[in-house]
Protein backbone atom coordinates (compact mmCIF):
# COMPACT_ATOMS: atom_id res chain seq x y z
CA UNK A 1 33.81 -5.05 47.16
CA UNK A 2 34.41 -1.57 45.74
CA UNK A 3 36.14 -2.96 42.82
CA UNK A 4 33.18 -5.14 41.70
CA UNK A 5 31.00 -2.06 42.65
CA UNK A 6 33.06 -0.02 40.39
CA UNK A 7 32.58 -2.65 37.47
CA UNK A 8 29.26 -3.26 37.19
CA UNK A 9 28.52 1.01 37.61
CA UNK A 10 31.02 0.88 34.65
CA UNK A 11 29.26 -2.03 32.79
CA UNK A 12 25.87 -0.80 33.16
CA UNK A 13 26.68 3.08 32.11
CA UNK A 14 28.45 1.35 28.72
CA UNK A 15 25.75 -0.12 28.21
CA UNK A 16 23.20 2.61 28.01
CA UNK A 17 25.17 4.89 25.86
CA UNK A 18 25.24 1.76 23.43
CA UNK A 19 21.63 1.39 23.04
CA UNK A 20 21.30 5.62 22.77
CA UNK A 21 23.72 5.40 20.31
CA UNK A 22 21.08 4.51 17.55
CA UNK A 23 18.83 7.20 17.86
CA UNK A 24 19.46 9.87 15.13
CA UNK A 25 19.14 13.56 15.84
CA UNK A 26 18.22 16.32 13.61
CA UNK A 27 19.39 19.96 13.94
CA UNK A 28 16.60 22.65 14.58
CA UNK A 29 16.09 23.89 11.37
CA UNK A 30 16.67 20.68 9.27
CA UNK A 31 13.23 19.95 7.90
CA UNK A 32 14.57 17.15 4.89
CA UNK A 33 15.91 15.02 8.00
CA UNK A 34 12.92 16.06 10.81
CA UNK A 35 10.48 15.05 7.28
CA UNK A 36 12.64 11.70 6.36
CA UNK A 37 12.62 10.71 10.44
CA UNK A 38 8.98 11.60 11.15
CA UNK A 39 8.49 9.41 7.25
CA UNK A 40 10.31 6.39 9.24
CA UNK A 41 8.67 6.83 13.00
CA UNK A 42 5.25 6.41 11.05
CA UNK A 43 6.09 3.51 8.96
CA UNK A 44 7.22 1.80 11.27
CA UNK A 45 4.35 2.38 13.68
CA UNK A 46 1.91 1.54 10.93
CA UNK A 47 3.93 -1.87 10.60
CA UNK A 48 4.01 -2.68 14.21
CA UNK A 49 0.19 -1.73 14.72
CA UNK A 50 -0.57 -3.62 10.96
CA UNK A 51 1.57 -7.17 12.64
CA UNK A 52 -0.83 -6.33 15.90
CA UNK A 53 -4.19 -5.76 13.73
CA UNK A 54 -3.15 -9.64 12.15
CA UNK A 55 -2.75 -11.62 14.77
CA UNK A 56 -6.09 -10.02 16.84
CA UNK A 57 -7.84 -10.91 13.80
CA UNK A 58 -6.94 -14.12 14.11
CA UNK A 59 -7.17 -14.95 17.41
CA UNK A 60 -10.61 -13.42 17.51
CA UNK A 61 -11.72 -15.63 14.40
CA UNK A 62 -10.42 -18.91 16.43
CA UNK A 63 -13.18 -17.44 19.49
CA UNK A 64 -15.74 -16.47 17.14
CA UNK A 65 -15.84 -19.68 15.11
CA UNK A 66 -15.43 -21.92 18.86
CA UNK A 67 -18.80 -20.00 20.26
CA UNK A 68 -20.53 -20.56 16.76
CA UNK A 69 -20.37 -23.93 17.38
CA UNK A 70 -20.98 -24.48 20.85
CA UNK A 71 -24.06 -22.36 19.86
CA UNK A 72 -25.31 -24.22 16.73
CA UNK A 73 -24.90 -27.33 18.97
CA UNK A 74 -27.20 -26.36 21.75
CA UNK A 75 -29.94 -24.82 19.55
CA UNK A 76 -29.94 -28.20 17.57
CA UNK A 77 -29.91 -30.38 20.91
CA UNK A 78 -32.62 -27.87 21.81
CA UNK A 79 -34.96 -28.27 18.85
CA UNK A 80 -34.63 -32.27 19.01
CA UNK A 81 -35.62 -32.05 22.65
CA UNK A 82 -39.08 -29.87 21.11
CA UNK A 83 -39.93 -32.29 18.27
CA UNK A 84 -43.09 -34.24 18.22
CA UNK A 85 -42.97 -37.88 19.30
CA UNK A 86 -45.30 -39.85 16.97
């Protein structure tokens, strides 16, 4: 019992400092790196909330276009029920 204990503690702390290992660290006074990371953290925000932007767009065209219809089909079932009977 202590041995698998022991191995997943082991497993799961190896496993952290792999996924920490990626994130890159500049020194206090090191303004070219702090500029070149901030340069990539924005990017790649933009990206992410550009991708995001697209597919709302989207999805809210599908729901726009849906109630357009349903709507343009009740006003005309409405104005047929109104029309004069000669």
């Amino acid at each position: 019992m202590k041995t698998k204990l022991f191995i997943i503690i082991f497993l799961f702390s190896s496993l952290n400092t792999i996924v920490l290992a990626n994130e890159e660290k500049c020194s206090t006074f090191d303004i070219k790196c702090k500029a070149k990371k901030f340069a990539k953290d924005t990017a790649d925000f933009q990206k992410k909330g550009l991708d995001k932007s697209k597919k709302q767009i989207g999805e809210n065209t599908k729901k726009i276009l849906k109630a357009k219809d349903i709507v343009v089909d009740d006003v005309k079932d409405t104005v047929d029920g109104f029309k004069k009977k000669d």
